[in-house]
Protein backbone atom coordinates (compact mmCIF):
# COMPACT_ATOMS: atom_id res chain seq x y z
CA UNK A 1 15.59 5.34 -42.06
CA UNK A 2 14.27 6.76 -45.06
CA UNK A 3 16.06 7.75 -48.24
CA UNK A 4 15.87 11.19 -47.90
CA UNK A 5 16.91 11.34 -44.00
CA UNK A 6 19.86 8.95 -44.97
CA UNK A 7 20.95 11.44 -47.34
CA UNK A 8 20.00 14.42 -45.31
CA UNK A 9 22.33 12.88 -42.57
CA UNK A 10 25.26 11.88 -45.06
CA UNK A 11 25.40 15.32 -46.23
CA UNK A 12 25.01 17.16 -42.79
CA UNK A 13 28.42 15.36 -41.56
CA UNK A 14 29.84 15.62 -44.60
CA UNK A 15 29.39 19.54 -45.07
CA UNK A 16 29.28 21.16 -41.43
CA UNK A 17 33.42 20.44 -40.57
CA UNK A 18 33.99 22.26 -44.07
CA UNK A 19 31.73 25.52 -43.44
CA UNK A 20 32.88 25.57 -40.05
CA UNK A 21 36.86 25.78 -41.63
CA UNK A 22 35.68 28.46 -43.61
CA UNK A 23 33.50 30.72 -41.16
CA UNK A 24 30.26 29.64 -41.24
CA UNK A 25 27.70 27.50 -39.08
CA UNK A 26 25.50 25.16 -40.64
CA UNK A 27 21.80 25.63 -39.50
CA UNK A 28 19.85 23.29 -41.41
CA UNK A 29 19.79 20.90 -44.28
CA UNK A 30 16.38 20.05 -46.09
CA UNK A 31 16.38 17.39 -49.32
CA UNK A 32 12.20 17.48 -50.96
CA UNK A 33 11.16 16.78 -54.42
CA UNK A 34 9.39 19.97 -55.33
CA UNK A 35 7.91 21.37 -58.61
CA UNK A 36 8.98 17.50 -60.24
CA UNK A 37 12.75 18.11 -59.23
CA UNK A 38 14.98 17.15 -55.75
CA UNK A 39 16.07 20.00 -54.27
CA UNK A 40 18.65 20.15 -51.67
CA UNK A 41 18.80 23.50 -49.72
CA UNK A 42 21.49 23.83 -47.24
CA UNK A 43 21.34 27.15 -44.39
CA UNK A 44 24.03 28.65 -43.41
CA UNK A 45 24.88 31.69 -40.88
CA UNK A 46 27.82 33.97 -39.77
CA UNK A 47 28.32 36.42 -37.38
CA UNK A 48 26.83 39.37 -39.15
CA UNK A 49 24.78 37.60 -41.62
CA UNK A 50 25.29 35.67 -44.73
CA UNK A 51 25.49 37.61 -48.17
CA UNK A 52 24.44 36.71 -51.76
CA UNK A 53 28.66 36.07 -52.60
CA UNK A 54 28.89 34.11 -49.60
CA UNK A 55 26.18 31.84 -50.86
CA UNK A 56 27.86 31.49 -54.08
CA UNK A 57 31.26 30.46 -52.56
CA UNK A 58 29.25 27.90 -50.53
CA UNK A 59 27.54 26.45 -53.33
CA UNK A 60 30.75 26.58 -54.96
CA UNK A 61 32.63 24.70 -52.21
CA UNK A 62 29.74 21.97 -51.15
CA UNK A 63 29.02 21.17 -54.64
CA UNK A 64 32.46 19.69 -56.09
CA UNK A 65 32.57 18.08 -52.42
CA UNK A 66 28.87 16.74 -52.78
CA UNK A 67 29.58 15.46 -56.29
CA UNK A 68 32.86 13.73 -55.47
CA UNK A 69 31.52 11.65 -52.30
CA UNK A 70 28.37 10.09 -54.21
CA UNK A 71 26.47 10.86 -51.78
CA UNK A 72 23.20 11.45 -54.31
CA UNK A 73 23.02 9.12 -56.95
CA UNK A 74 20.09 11.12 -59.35
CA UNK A 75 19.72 14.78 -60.34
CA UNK A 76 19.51 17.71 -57.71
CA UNK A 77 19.68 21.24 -57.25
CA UNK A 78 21.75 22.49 -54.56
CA UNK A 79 20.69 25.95 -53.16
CA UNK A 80 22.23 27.75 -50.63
CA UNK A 81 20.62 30.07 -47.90
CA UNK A 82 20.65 32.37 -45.19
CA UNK A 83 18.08 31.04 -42.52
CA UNK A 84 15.97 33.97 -42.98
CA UNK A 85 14.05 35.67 -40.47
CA UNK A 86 12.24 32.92 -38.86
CA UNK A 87 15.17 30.90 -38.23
CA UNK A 88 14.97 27.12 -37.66
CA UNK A 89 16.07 26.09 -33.88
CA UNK A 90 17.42 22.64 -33.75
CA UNK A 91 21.11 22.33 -31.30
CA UNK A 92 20.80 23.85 -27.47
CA UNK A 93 23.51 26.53 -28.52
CA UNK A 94 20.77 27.89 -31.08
CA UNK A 95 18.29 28.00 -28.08
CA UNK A 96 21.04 29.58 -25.67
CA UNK A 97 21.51 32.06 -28.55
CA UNK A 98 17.65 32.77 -28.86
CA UNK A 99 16.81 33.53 -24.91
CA UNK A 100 14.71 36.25 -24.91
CA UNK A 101 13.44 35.98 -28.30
CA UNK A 102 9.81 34.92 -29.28
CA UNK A 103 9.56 31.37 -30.40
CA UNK A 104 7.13 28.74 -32.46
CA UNK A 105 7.71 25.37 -31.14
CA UNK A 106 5.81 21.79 -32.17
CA UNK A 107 6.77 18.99 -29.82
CA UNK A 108 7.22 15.33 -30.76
CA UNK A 109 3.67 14.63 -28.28
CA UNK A 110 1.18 16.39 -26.09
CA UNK A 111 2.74 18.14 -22.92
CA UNK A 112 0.19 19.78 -20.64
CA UNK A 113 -2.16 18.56 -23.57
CA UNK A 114 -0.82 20.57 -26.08
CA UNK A 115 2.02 19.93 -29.01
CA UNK A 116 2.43 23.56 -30.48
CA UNK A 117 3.85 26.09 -28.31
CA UNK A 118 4.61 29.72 -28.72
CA UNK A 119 6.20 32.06 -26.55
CA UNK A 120 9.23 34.01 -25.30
CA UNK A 121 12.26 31.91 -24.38
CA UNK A 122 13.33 32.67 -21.03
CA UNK A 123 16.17 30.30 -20.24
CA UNK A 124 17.58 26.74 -21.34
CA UNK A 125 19.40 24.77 -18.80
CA UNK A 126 20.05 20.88 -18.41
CA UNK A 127 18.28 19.47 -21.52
CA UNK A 128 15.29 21.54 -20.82
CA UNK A 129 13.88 25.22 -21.89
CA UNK A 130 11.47 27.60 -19.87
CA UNK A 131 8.99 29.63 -22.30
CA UNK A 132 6.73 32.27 -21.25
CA UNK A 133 3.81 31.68 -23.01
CA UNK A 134 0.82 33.74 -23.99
CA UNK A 135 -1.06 33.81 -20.79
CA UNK A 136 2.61 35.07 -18.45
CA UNK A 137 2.75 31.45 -17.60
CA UNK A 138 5.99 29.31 -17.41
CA UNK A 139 6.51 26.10 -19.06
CA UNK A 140 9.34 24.24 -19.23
CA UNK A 141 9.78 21.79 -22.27
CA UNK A 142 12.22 18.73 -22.80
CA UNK A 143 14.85 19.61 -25.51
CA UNK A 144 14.61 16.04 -26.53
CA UNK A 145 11.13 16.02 -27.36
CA UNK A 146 11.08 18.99 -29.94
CA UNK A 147 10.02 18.29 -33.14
CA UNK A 148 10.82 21.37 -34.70
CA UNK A 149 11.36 25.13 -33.46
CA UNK A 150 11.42 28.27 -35.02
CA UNK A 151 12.31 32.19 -34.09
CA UNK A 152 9.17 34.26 -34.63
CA UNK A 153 9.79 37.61 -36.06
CA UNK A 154 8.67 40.32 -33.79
CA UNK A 155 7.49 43.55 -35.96
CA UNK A 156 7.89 46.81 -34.49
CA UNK A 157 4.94 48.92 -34.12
């Protein structure tokens, strides 16, 4: 396991019982070296969105915690988020959540000769999720075997 996913995992089961306690669901964690500096962005969501304050409470909170566990042993910038419009999908409850919703998915390898997938999500049921894709047709993809997944912003016309 690599250095960054080590720390991307320490950090994930450090933080998620603590923004749960307070009201919020963690919905991704990233760690990248960007513009000569580690950043470490962590998304987070409530039930009716996630406001600039609330990001600075998190910070706040995840910070001291961050600091006193060790976890990163070199400079960092911690950043706090809302997960934006074109949220990431990564448990099955975000899927269940996102039926009916347009989707961008990349799987881990080819199925039906193809890795990137998008398409309306039409149900999710034992480890598996039906998508209508562009052409009306129904494919049903392994939950397992999603590399990453994303909800694609419809714009009205």
């Amino acid at each position: 396991m690599s250095k960054t996913k080590r720390i991307v995992n320490e950090v994930s089961h450090l933080v998620e019982p603590l923004l749960h306690e307070i009201g919020f669901e963690m919905v991704d964690i990233e760690f990248q070296f960007e513009r000569g500096r580690w950043i470490l962005r962590v998304f987070i969501d409530k039930e009716g969105g996630v406001t600039v304050d609330d990001c600075a409470d998190v910070s706040r909170e995840l910070g001291d915690l961050i600091e006193a566990e060790n976890i990163i042993d070199y400079p960092y910038v911690l950043e706090i988020s809302s997960p934006g419009l074109n949220r990431p999908l990564r448990k099955e409850s975000d899927f269940m959540r996102s039926i009916g919703k347009m989707v961008r998915l990349k799987m881990s390898g080819p199925i039906t000769r193809r890795r990137n997938f998008t398409g309306r999500l039409a149900n999710v049921r034992e480890g598996m999720i039906s998508l209508v894709v562009d052409d009306n047709n129904l494919v049903e993809l392994p939950l397992k075997e999603i590399d990453k997944a994303r909800l694609k912003y419809e714009f009205d016309n």
